[in-house]
C-alpha atoms as a PDB file:
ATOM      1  CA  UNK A   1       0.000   0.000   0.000  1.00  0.00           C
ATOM      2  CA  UNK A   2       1.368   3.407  -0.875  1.00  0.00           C
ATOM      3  CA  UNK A   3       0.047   7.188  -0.335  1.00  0.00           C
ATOM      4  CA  UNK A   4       1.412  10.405  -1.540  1.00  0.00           C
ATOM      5  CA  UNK A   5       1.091  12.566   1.385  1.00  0.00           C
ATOM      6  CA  UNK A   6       1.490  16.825   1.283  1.00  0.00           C
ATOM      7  CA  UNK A   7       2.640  18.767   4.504  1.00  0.00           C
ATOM      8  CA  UNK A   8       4.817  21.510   4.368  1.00  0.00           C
ATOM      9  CA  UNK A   9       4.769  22.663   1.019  1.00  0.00           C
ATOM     10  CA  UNK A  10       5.980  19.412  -0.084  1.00  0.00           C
ATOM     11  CA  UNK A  11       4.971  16.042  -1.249  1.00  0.00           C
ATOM     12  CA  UNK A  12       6.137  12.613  -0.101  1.00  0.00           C
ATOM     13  CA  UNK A  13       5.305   8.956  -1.240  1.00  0.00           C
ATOM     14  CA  UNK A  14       4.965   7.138   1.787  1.00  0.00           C
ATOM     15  CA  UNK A  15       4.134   3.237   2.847  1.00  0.00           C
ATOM     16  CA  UNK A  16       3.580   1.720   6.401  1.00  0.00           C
ATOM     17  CA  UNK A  17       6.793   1.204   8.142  1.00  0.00           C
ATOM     18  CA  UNK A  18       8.317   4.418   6.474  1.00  0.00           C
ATOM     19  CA  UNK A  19      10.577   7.107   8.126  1.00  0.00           C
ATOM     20  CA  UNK A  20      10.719  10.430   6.930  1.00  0.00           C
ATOM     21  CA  UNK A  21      11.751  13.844   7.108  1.00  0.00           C
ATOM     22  CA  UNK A  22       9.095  16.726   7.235  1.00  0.00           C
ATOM     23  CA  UNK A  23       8.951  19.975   8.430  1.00  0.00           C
ATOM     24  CA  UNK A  24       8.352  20.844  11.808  1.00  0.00           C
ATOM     25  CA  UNK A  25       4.768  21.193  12.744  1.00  0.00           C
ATOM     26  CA  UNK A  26       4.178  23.676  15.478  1.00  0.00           C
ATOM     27  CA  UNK A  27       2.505  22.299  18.429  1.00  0.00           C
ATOM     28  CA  UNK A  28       3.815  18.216  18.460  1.00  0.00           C
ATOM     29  CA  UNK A  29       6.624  16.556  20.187  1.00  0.00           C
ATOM     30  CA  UNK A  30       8.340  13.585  20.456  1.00  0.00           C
ATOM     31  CA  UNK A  31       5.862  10.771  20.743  1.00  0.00           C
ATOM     32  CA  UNK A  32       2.990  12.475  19.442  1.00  0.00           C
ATOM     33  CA  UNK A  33       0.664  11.256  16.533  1.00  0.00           C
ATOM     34  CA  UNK A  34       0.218  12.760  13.666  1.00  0.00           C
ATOM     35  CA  UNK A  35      -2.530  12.452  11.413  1.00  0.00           C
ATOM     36  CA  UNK A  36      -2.101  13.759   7.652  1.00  0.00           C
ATOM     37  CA  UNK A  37      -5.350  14.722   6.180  1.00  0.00           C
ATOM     38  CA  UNK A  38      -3.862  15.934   2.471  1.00  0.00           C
ATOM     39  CA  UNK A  39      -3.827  12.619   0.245  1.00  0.00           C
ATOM     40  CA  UNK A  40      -3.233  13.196  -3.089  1.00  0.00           C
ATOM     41  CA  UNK A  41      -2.952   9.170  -4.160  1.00  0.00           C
ATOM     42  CA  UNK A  42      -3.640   5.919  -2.739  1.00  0.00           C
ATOM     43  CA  UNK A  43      -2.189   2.748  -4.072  1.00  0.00           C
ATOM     44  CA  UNK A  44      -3.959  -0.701  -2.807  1.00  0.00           C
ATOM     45  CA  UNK A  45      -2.651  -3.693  -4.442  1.00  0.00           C
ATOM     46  CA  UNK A  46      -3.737  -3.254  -8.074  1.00  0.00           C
ATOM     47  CA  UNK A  47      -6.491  -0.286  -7.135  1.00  0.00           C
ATOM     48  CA  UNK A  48      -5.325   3.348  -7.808  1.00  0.00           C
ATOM     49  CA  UNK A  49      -7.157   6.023  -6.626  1.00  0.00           C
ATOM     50  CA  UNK A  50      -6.323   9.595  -7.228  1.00  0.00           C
ATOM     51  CA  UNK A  51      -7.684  12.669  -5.205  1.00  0.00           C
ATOM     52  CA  UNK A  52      -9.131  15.732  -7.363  1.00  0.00           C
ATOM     53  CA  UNK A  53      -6.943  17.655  -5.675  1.00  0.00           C
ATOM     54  CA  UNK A  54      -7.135  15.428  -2.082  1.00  0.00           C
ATOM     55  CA  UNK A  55      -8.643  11.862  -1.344  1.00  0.00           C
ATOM     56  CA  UNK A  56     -12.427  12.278   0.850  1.00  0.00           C
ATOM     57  CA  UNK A  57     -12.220  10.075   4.068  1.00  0.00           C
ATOM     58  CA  UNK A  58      -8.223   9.230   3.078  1.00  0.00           C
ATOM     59  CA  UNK A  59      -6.030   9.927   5.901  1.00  0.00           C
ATOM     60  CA  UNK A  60      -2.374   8.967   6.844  1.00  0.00           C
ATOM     61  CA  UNK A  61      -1.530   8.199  10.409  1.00  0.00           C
ATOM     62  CA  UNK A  62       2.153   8.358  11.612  1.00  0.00           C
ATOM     63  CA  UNK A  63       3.938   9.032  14.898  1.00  0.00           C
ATOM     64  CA  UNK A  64       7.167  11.634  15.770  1.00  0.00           C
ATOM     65  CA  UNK A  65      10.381   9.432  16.026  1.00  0.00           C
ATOM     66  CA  UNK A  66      12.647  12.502  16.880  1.00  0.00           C
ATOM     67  CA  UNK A  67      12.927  16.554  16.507  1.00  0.00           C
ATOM     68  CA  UNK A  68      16.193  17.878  15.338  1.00  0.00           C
ATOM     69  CA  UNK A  69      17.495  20.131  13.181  1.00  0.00           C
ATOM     70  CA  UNK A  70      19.568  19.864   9.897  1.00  0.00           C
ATOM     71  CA  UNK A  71      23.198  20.574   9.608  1.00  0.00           C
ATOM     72  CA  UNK A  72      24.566  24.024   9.565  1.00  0.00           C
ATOM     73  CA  UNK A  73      24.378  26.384   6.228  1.00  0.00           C
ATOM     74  CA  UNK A  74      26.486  28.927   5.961  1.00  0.00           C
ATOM     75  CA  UNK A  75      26.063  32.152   3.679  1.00  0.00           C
ATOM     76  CA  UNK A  76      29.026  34.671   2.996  1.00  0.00           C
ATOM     77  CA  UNK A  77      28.501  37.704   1.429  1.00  0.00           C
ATOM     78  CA  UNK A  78      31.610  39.894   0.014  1.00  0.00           C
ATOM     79  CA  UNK A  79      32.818  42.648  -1.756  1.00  0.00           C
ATOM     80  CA  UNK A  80      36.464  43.540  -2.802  1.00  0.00           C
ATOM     81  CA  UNK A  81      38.347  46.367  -1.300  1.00  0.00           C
ATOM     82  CA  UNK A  82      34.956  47.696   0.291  1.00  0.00           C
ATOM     83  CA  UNK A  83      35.511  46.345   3.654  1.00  0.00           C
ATOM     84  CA  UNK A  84      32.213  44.412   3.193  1.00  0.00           C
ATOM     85  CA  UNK A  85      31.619  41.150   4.932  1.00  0.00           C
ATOM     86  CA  UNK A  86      28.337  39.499   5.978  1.00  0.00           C
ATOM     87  CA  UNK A  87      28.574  35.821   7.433  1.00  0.00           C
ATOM     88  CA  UNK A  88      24.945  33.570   8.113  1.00  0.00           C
ATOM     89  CA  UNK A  89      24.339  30.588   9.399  1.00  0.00           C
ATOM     90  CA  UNK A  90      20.944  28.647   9.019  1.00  0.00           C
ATOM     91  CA  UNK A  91      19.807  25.396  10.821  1.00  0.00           C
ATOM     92  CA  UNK A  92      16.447  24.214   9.444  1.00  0.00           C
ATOM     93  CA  UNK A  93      14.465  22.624  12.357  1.00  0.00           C
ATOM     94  CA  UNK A  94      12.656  19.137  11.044  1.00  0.00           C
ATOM     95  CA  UNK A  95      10.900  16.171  12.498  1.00  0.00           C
ATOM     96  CA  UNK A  96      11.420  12.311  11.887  1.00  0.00           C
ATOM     97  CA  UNK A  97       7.785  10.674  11.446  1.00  0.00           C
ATOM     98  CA  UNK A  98       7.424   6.584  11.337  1.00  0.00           C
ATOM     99  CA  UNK A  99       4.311   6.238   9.524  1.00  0.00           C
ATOM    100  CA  UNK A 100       1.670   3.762  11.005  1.00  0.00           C
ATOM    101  CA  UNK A 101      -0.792   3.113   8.751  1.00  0.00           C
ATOM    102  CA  UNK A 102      -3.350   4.421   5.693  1.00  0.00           C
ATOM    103  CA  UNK A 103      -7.104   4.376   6.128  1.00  0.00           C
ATOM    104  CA  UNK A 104      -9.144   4.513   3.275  1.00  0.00           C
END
């Protein structure tokens, strides 16, 4: 069975027993269920059904593994002989989701 999910901005094709990545979603924390309501596509056995844009009734229900955040990105900004230097870093926060199962 296979579902493509959208949170963040993003889309993901997920199965049962998956771990991924997503954005972090204000308000959960470690241990906390998640249930995601946006299905674009559902794929049981030989039966594909596709949402117009989402799936009625179709949701995706996974649990948080782990909050963390991504390694360090650094931005440098410089101009010659101007005595111009700006220097950014950026850590994008993210949580890891085990997905549980898709209801139809």
């Amino acid at each position: 069975m296979l579902a493509v999910i959208k949170t963040g901005g993003k889309q993901y094709l997920v199965s049962p027993e998956d771990e991924i990545k997503i954005e972090k979603i204000k308000g959960k924390k470690k241990g906390d269920e998640i249930v995601f309501k946006d299905i674009l596509l559902v794929e049981k056995g030989k039966k594909i059904e596709i949402g117009n844009p989402f799936i009625k009734d179709a949701k995706v229900i996974g649990k948080i593994i782990e909050e963390k955040r991504t390694k360090k990105i650094t931005n440098l900004k410089y101009k010659a002989k101007t005595r111009y230097k700006v220097k950014k870093g950026f850590r994008q926060p993210y949580i890891k989701v085990k997905i549980e199962k898709i209801d139809l």
